[in-house]
Protein backbone atom coordinates (compact mmCIF):
# COMPACT_ATOMS: atom_id res chain seq x y z
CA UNK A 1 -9.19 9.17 -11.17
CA UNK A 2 -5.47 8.17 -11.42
CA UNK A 3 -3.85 6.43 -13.58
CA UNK A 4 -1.71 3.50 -11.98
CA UNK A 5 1.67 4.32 -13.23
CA UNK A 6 1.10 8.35 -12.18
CA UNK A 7 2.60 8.69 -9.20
CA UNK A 8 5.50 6.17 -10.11
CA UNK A 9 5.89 8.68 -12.64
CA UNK A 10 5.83 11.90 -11.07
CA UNK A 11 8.35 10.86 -8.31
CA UNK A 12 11.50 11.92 -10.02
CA UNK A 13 10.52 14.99 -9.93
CA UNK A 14 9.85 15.21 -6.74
CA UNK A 15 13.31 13.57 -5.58
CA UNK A 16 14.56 15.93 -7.66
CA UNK A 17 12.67 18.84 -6.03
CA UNK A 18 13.54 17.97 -2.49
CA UNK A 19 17.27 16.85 -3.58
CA UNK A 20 17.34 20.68 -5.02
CA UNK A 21 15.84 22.35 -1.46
CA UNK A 22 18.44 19.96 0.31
CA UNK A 23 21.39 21.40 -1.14
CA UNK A 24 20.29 24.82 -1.30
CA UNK A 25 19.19 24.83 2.48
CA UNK A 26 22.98 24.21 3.30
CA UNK A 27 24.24 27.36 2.43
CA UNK A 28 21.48 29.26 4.77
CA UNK A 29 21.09 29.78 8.85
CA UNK A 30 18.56 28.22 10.27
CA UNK A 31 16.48 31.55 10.87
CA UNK A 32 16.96 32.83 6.92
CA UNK A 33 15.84 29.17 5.67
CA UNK A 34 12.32 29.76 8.13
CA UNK A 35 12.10 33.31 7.30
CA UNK A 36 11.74 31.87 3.57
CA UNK A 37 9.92 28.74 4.60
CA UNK A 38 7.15 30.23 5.84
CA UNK A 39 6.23 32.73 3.73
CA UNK A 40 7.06 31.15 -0.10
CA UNK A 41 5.96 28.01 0.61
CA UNK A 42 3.71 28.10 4.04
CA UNK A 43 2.43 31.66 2.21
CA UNK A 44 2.19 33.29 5.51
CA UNK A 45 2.20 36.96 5.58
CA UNK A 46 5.69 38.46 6.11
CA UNK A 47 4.29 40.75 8.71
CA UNK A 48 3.61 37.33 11.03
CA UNK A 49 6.95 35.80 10.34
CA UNK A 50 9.16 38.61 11.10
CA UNK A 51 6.81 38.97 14.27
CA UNK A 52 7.78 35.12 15.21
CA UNK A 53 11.19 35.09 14.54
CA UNK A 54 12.47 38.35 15.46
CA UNK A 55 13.09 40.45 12.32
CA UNK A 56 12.09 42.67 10.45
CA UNK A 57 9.87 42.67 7.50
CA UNK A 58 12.40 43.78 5.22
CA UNK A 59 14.89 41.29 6.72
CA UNK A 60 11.93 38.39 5.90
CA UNK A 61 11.65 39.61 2.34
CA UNK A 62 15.44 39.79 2.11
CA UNK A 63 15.43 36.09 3.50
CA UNK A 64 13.11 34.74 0.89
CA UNK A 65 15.07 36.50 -1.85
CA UNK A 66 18.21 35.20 -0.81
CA UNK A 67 16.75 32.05 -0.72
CA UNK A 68 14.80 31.89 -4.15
CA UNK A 69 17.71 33.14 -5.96
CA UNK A 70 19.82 30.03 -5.61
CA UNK A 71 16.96 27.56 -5.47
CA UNK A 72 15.35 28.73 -8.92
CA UNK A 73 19.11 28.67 -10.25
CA UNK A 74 19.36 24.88 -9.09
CA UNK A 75 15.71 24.03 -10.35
CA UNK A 76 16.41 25.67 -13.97
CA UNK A 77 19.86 23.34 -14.29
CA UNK A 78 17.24 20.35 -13.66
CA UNK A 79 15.09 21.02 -16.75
């Protein structure tokens, strides 16, 4: 059961989360930010992505590296 003031609490965090993805998604093209999208957090298989958007599968794992690198860098000047 939850607590009433839980989810007051917790939203910071998330604001802080999405605020973090929001400035980090600036710096990539459209097709990188997908290509990272759906396979970190939709945890579809990279085989399938590259498939949908036209890549390769190295290209998708290059994609979600790109990606992570910056976004863990934001999230660790957060905590």
């Amino acid at each position: 059961m939850c607590e009433a003031g839980s989810e007051s609490a917790a939203e910071p965090d998330h604001t802080l989360y999405r605020r973090s993805l929001e400035l980090v998604r600036a710096e990539f093209e459209n097709r990188t930010w997908e290509a990272f999208w759906r396979t970190a957090v939709d945890g579809r298989p990279a085989r399938e992505v590259a498939e949908e958007l036209g890549m390769s599968r190295l290209a998708v794992y290059q994609a979600e590296s790109r990606v992570l690198r910056p976004l863990r860098q934001e999230l660790a000047g957060l905590f």
